[in-house]
N, C-alpha and C. Protein backbone atom coordinates (compact mmCIF):
# COMPACT_ATOMS: atom_id res chain seq x y z
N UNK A 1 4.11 -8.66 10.66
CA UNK A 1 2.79 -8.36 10.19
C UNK A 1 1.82 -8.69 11.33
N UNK A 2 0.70 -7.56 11.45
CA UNK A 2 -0.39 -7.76 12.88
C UNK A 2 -1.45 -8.32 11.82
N UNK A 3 -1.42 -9.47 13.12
CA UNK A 3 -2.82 -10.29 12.29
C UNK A 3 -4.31 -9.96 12.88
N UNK A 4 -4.99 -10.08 11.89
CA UNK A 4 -6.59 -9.93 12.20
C UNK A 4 -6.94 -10.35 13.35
N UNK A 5 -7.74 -9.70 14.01
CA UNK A 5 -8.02 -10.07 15.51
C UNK A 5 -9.16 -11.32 15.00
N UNK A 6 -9.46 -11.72 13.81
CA UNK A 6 -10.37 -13.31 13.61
C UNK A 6 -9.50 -14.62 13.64
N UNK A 7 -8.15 -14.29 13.42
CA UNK A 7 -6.61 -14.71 12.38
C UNK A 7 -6.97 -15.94 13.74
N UNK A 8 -7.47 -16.50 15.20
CA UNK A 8 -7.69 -17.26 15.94
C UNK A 8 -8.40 -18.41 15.15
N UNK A 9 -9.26 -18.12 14.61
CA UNK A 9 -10.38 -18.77 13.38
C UNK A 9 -9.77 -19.96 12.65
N UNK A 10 -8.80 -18.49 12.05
CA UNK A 10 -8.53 -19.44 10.26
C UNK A 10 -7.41 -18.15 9.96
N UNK A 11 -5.94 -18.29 9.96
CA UNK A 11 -5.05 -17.46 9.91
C UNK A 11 -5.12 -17.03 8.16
N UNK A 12 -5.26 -18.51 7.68
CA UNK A 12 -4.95 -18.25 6.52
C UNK A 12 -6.30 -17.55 5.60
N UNK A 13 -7.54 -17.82 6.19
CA UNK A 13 -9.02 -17.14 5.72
C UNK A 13 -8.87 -15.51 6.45
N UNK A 14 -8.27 -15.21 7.11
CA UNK A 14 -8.25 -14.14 7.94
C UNK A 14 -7.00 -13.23 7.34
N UNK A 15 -5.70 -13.42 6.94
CA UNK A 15 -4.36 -13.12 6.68
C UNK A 15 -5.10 -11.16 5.91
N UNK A 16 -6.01 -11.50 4.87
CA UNK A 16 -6.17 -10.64 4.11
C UNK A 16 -6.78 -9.38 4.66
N UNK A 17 -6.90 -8.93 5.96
CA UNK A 17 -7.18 -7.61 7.31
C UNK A 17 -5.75 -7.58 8.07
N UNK A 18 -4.81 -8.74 7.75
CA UNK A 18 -3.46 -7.99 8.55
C UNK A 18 -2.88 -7.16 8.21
N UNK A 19 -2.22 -6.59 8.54
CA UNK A 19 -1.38 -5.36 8.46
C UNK A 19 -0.27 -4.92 9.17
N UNK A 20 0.69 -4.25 8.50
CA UNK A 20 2.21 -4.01 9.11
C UNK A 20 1.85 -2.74 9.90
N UNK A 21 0.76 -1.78 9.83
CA UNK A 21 0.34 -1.09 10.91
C UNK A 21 -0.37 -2.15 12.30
N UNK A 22 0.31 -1.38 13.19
CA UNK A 22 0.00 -2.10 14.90
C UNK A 22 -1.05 -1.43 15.20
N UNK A 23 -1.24 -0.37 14.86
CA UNK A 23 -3.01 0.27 15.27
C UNK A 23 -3.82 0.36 14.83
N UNK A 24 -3.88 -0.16 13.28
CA UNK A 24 -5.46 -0.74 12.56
C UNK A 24 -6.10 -1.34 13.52
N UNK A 25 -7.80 -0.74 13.49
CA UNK A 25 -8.46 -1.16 14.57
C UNK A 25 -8.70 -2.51 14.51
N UNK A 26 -8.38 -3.27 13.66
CA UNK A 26 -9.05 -4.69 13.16
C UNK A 26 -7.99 -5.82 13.27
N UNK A 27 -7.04 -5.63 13.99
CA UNK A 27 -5.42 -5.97 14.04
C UNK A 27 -5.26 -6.43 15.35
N UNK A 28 -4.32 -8.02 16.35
CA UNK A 28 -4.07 -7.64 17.52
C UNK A 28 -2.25 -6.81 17.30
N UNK A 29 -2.34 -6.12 18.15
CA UNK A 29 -0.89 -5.66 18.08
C UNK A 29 0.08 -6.83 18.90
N UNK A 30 -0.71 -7.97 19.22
CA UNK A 30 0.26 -8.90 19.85
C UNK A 30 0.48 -9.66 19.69
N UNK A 31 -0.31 -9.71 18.60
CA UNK A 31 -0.26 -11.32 17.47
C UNK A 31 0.29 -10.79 16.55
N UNK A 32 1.37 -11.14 15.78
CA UNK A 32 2.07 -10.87 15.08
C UNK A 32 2.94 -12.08 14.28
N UNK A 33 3.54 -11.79 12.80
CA UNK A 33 4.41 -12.46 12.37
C UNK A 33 5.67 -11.58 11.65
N UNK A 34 7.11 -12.69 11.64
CA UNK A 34 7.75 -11.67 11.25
C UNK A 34 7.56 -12.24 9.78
N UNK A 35 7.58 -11.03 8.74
CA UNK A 35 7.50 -11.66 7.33
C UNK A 35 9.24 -10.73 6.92
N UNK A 36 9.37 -11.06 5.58
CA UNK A 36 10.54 -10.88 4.53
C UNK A 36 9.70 -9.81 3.99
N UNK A 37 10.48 -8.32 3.46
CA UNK A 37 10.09 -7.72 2.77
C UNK A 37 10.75 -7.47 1.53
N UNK A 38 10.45 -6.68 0.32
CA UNK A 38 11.08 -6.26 -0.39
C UNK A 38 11.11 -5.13 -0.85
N UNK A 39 11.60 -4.35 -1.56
CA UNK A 39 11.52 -3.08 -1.87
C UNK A 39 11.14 -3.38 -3.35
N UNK A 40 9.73 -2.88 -3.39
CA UNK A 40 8.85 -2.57 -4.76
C UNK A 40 9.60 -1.74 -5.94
N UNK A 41 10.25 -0.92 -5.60
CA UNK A 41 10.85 0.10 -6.37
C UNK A 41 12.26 -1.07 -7.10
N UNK A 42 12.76 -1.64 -6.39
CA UNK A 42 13.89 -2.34 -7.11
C UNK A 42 13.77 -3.32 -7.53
N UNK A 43 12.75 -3.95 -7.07
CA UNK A 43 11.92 -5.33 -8.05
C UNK A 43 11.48 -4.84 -9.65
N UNK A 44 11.01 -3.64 -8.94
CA UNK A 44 10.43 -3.50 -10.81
C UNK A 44 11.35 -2.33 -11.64
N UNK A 45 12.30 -1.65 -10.88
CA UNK A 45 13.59 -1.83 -11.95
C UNK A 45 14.33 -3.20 -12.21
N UNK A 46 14.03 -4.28 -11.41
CA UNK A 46 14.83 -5.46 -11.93
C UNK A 46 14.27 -6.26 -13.23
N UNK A 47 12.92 -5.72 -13.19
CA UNK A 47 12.33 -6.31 -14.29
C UNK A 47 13.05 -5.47 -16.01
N UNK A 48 13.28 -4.37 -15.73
CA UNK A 48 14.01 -3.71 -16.68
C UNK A 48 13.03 -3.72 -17.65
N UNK A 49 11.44 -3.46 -17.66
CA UNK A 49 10.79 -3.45 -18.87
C UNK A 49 9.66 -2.31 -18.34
N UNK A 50 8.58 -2.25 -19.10
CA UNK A 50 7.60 -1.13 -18.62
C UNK A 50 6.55 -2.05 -18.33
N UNK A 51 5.91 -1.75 -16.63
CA UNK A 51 4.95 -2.75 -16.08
C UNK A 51 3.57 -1.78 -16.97
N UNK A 52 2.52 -2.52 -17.02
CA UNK A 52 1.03 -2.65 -17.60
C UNK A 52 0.25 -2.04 -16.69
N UNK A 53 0.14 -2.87 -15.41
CA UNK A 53 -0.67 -2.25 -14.53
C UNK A 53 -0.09 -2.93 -13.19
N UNK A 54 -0.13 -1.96 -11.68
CA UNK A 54 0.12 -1.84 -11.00
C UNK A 54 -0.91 -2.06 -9.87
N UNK A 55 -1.56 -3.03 -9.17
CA UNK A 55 -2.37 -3.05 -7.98
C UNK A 55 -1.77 -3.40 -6.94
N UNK A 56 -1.98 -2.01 -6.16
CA UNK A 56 -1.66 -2.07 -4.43
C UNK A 56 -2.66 -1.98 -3.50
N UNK A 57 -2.85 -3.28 -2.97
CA UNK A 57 -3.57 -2.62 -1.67
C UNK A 57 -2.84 -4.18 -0.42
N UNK A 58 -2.03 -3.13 0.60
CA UNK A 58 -1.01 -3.31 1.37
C UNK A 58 -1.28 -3.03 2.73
N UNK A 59 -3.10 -2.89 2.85
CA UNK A 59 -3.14 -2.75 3.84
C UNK A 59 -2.98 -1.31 5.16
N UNK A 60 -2.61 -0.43 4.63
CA UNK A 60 -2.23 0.88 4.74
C UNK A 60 -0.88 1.39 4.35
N UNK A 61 -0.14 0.81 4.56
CA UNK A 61 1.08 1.23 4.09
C UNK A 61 1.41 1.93 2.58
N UNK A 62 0.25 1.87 1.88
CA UNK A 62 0.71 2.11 0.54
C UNK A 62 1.00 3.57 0.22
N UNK A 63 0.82 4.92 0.95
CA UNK A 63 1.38 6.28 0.94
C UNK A 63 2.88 6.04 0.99
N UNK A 64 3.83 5.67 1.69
CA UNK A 64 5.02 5.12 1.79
C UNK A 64 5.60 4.69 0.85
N UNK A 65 4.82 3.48 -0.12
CA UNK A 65 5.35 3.19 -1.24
C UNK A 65 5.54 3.94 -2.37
N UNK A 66 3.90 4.60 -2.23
CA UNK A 66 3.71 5.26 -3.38
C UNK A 66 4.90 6.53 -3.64
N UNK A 67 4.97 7.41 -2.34
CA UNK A 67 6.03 8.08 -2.47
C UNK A 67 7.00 8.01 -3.25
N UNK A 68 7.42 6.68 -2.44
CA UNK A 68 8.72 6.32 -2.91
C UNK A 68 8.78 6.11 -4.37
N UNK A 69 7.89 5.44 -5.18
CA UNK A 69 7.68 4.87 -6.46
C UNK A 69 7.46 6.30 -7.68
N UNK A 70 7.05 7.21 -6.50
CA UNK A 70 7.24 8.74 -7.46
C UNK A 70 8.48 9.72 -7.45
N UNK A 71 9.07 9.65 -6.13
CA UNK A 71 10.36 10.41 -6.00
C UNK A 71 11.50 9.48 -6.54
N UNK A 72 11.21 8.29 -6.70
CA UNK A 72 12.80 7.66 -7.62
C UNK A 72 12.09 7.39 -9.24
N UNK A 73 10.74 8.21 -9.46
CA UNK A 73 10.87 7.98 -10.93
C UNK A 73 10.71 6.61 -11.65
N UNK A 74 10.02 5.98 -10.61
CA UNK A 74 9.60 4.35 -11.24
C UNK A 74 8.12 4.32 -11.64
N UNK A 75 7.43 5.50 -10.87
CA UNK A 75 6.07 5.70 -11.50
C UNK A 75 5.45 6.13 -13.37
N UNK A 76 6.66 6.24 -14.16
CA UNK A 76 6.83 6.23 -15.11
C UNK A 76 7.25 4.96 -15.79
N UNK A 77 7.55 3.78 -14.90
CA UNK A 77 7.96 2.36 -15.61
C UNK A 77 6.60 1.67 -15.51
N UNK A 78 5.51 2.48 -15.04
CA UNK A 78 4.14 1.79 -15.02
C UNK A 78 2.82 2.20 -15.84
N UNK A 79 1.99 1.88 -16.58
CA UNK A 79 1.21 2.99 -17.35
C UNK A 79 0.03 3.06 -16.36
N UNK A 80 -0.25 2.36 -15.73
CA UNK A 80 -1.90 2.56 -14.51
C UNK A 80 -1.08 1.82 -13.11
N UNK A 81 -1.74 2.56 -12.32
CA UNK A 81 -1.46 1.88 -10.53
C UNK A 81 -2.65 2.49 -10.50
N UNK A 82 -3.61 1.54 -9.76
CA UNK A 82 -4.58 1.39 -9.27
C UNK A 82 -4.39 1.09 -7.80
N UNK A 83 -4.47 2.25 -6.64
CA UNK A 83 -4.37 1.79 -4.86
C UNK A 83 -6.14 2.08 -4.79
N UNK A 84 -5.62 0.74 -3.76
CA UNK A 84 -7.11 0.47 -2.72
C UNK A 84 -6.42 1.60 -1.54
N UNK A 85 -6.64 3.36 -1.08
CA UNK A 85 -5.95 3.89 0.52
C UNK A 85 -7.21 3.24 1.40
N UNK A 86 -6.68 3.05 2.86
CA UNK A 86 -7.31 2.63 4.10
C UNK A 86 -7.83 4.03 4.11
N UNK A 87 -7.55 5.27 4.16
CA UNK A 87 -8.10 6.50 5.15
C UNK A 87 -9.62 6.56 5.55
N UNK A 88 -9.97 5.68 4.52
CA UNK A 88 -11.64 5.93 5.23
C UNK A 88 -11.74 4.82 6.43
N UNK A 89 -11.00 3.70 6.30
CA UNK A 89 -11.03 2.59 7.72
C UNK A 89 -10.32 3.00 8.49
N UNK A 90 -9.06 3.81 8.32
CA UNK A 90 -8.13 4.35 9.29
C UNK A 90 -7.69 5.69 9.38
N UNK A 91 -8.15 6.37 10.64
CA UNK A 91 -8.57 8.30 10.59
C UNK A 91 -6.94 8.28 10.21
N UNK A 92 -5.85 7.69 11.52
CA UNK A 92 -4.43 8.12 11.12
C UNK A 92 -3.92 8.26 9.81
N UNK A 93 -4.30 7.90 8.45
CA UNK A 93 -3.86 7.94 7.41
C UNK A 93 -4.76 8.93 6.69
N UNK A 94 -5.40 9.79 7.23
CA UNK A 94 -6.19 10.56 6.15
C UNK A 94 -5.25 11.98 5.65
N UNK A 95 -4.54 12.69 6.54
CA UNK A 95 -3.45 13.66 6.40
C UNK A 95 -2.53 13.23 5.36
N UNK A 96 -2.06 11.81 5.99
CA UNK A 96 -0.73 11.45 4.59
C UNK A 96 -1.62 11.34 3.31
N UNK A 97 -2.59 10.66 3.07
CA UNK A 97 -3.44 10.10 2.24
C UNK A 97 -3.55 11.80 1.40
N UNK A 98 -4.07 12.51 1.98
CA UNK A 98 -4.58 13.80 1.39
C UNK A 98 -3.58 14.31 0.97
N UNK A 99 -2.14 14.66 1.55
CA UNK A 99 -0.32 14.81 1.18
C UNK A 99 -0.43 14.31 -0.18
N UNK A 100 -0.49 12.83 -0.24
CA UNK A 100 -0.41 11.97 -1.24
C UNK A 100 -1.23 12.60 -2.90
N UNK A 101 -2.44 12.57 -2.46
CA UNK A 101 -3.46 13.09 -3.19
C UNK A 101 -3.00 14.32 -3.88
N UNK A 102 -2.82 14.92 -3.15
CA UNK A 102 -2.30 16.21 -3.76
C UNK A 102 -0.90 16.28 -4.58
N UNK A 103 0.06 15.50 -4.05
CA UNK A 103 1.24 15.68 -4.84
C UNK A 103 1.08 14.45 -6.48
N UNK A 104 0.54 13.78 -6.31
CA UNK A 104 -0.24 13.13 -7.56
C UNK A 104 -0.82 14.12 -8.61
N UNK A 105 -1.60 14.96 -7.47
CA UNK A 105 -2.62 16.50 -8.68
C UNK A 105 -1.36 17.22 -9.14
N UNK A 106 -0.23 17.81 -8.34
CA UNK A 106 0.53 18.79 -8.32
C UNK A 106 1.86 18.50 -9.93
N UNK A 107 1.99 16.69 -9.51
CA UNK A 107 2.36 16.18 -10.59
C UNK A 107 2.48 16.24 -11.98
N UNK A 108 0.72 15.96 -11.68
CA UNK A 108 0.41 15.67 -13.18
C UNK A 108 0.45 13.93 -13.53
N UNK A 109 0.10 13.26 -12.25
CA UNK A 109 0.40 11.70 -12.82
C UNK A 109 -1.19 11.32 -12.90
N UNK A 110 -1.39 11.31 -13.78
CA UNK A 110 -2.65 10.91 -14.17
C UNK A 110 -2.59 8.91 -14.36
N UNK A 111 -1.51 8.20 -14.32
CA UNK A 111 -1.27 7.08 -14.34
C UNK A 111 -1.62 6.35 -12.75
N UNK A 112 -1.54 7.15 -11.74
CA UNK A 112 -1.74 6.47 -10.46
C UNK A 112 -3.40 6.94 -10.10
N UNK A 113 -3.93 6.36 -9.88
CA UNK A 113 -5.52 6.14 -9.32
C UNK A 113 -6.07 5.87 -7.78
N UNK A 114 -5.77 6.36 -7.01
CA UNK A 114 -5.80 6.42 -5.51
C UNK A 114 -7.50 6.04 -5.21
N UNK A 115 -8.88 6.00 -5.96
CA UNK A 115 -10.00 5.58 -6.03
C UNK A 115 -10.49 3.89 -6.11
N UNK A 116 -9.59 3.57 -6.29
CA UNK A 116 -9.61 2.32 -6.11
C UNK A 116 -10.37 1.12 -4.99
N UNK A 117 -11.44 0.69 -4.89
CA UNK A 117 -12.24 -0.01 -3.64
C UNK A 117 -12.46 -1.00 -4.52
């Protein structure tokens, strides 16, 4: 994870601008930590029940997830996901972001909410 170029400050007051993208403008790409990840999609089939509500905001990465959470059909184990997308802080994500957007309309998942700030 690239930490906030403030993360010098106060890592732990700062942590919440890092990001697993290296070219968020607000990021050093050389300060870094390694973290543990998990895969969202098999956590909440492990829960084996229907989640309530869903908040992501991951910093940019969340087109990736979201994908994923719609092509294996787990976006139906959730009744609302509410994402915070970066594309307005970060130009590189506005194409996937808009991809995203659209296959949500094309759907029909009225359960995921990409408006989220």
């Amino acid at each position: 994870m690239y930490l906030h170029e403030n993360s010098g400050e106060d890592e732990i007051i700062w942590s919440t601008g890092s990001s697993l993208l290296s070219f968020k403008k607000n990021v050093l790409s050389e300060k870094y930590v390694t973290v543990e990840l998990i895969d969202l999609c098999e956590f909440i089939q492990s829960l084996n029940q229907q989640i309530r509500i869903l908040k992501l905001d991951v910093e940019g990465v969340e087109c990736p997830i979201l994908r994923k959470i719609i092509s294996t059909g787990i976006s139906k184990k959730i009744d609302h996901t509410f994402v915070e997308t970066h594309d307005h802080k970060i130009p590189e994500l506005i194409a996937e972001t808009n991809a995203l957007r659209e296959l949500i309309k094309n759907r029909k998942l009225g359960n995921i909410n990409l408006n989220w700030t």
